[in-house]
N, C-alpha and C. Protein backbone atom coordinates (compact mmCIF):
# COMPACT_ATOMS: atom_id res chain seq x y z
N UNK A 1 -0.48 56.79 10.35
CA UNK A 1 0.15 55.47 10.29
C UNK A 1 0.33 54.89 11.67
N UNK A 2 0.10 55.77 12.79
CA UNK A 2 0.14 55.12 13.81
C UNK A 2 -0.48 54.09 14.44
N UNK A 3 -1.92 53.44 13.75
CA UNK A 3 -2.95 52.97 14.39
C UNK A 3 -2.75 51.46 13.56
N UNK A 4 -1.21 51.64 12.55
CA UNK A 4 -0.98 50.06 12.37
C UNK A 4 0.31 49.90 13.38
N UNK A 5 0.56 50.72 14.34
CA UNK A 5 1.98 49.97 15.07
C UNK A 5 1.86 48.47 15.66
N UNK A 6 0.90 47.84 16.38
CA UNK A 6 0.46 47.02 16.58
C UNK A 6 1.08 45.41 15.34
N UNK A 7 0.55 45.86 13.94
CA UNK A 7 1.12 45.28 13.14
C UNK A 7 2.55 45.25 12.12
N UNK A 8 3.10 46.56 12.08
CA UNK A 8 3.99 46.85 11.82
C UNK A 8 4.88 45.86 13.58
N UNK A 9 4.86 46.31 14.35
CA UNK A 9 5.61 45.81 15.36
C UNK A 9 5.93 44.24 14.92
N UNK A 10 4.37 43.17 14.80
CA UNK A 10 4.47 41.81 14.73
C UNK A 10 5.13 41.47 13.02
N UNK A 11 4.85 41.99 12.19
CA UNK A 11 5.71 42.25 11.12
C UNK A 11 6.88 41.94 11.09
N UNK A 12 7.45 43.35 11.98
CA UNK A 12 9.05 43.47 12.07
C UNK A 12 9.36 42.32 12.84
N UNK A 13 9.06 41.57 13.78
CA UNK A 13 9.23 40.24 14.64
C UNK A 13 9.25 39.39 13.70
N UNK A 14 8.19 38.86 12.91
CA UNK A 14 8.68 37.81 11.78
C UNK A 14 9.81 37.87 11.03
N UNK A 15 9.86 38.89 10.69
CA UNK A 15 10.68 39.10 9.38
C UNK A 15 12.08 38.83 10.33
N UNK A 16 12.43 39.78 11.38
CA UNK A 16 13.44 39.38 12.00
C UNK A 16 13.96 38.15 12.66
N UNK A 17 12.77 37.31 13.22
CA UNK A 17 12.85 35.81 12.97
C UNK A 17 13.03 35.17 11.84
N UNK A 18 12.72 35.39 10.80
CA UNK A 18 13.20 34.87 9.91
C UNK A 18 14.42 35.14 9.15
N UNK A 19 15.08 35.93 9.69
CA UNK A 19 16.48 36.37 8.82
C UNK A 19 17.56 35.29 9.84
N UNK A 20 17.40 34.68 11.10
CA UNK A 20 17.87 33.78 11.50
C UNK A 20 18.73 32.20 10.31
N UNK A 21 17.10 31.64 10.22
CA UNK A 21 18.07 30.51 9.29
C UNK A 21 18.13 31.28 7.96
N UNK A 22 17.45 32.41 7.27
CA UNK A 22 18.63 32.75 6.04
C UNK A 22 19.64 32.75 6.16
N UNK A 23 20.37 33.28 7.14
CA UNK A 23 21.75 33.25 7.68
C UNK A 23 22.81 32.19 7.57
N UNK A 24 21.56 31.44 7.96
CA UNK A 24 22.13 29.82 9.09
C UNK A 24 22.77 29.18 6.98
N UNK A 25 21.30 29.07 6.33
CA UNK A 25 21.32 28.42 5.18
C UNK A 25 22.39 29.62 4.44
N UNK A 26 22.68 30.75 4.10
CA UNK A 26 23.83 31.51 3.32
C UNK A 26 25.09 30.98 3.68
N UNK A 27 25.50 31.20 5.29
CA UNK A 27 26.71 30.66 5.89
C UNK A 27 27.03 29.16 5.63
N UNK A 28 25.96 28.02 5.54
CA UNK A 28 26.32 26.47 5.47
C UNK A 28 26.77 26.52 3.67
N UNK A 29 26.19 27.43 2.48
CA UNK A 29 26.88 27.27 1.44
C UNK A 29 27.83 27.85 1.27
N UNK A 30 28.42 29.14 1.89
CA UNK A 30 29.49 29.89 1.77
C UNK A 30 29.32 30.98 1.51
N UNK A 31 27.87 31.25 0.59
CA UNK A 31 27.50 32.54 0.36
C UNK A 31 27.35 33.82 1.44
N UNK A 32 27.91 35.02 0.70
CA UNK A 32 27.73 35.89 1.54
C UNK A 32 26.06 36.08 1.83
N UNK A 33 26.12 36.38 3.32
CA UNK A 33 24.14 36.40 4.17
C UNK A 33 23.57 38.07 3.37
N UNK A 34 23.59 38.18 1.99
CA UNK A 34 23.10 39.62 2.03
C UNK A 34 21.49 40.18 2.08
N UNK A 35 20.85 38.49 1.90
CA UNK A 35 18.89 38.35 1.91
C UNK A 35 19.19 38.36 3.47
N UNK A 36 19.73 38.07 4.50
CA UNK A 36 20.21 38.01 5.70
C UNK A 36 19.97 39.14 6.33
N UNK A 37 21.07 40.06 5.71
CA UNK A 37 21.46 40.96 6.69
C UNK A 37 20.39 42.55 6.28
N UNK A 38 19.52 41.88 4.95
CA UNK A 38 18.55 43.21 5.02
C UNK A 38 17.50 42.99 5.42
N UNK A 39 16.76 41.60 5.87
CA UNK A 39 16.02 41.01 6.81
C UNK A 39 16.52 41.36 8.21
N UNK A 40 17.60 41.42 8.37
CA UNK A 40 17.96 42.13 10.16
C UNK A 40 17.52 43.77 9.83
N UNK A 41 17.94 43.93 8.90
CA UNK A 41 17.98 45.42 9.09
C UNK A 41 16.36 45.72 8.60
N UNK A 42 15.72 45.56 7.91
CA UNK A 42 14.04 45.54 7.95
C UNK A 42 13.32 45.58 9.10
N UNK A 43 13.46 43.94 9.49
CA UNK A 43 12.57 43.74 10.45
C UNK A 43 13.02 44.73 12.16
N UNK A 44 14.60 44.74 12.20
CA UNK A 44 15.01 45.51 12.59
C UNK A 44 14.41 46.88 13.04
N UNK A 45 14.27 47.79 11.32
CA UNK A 45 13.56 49.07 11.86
C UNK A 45 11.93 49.10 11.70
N UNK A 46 11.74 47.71 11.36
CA UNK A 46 10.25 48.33 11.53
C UNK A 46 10.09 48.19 13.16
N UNK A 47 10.74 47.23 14.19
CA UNK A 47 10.44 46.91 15.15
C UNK A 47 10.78 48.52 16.24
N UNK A 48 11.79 49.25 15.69
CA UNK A 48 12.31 50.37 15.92
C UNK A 48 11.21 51.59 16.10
N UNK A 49 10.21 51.53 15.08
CA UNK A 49 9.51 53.09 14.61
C UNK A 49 8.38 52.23 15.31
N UNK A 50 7.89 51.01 15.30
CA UNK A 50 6.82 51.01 15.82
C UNK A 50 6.90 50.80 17.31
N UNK A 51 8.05 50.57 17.85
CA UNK A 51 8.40 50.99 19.04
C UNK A 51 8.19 52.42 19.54
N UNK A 52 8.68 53.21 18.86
CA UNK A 52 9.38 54.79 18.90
C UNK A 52 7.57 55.26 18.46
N UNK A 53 7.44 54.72 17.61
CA UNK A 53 5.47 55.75 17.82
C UNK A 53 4.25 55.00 18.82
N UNK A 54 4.53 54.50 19.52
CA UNK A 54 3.90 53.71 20.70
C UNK A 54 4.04 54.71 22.27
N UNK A 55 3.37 55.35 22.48
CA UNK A 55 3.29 56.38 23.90
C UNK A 55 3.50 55.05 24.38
N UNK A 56 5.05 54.79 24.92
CA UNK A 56 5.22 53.79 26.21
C UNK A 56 6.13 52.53 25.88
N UNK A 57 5.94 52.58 24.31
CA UNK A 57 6.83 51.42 23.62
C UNK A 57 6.18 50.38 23.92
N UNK A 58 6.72 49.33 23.97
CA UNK A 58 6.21 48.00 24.21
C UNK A 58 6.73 47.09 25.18
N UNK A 59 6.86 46.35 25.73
CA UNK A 59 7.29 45.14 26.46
C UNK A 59 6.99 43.70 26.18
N UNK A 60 8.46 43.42 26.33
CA UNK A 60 8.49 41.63 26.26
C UNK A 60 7.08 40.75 26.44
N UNK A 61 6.63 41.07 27.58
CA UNK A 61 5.47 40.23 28.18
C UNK A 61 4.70 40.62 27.47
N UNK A 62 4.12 41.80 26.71
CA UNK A 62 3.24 41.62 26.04
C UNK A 62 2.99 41.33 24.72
N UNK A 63 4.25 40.70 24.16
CA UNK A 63 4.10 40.05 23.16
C UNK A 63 3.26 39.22 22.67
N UNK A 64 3.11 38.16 23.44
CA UNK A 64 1.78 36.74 23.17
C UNK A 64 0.33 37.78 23.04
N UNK A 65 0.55 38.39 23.57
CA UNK A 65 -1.04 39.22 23.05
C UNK A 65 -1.02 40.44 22.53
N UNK A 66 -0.09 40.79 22.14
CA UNK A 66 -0.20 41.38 20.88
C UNK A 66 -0.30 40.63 19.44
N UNK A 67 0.71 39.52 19.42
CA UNK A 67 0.43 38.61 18.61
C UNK A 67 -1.06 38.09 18.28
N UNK A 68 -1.51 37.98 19.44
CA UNK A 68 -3.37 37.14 19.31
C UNK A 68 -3.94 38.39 18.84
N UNK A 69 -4.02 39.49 19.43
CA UNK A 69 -4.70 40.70 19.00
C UNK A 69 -4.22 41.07 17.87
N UNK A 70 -3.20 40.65 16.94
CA UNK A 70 -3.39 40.88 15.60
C UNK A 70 -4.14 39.77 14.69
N UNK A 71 -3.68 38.93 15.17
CA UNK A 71 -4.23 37.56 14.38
C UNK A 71 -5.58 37.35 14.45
N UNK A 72 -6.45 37.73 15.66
CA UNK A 72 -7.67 37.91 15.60
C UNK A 72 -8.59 38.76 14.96
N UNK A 73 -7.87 39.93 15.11
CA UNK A 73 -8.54 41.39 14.98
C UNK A 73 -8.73 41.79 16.10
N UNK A 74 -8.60 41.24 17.06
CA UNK A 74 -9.83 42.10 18.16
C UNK A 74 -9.16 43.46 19.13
């Protein structure tokens, strides 16, 4: 499973971007954030293990191309 960290990583980045306005939209009706807070905690650990099985982890800066290098394939 290691040779999807690459996508598992950009995965866990969406998903964790997106638990942002679930939040935003649970809190403006009153409802408790619970699609919220398992979107933090998802995207959360996928960003975690595909960190943790990466010899070296990852870095900030190389985000924008990891992103292209999934979206492309290449």
């Amino acid at each position: 499973m290691v040779e999807y960290t690459d996508l598992i990583m950009c995965i866990g980045c969406l998903v964790l971007f997106m638990a942002f306005p679930t939040a935003v939209g649970a809190f403006s009706r009153g409802a408790p954030p619970r699609m919220a807070l398992l979107s933090l905690f998802l995207g959360g650990g996928m960003i975690v293990y595909a960190n943790a099985s990466r010899p070296g982890g990852y870095s900030v800066a190389e985000m924008p191309d990891l992103f292209l290098r999934v979206l492309t394939g290449a």
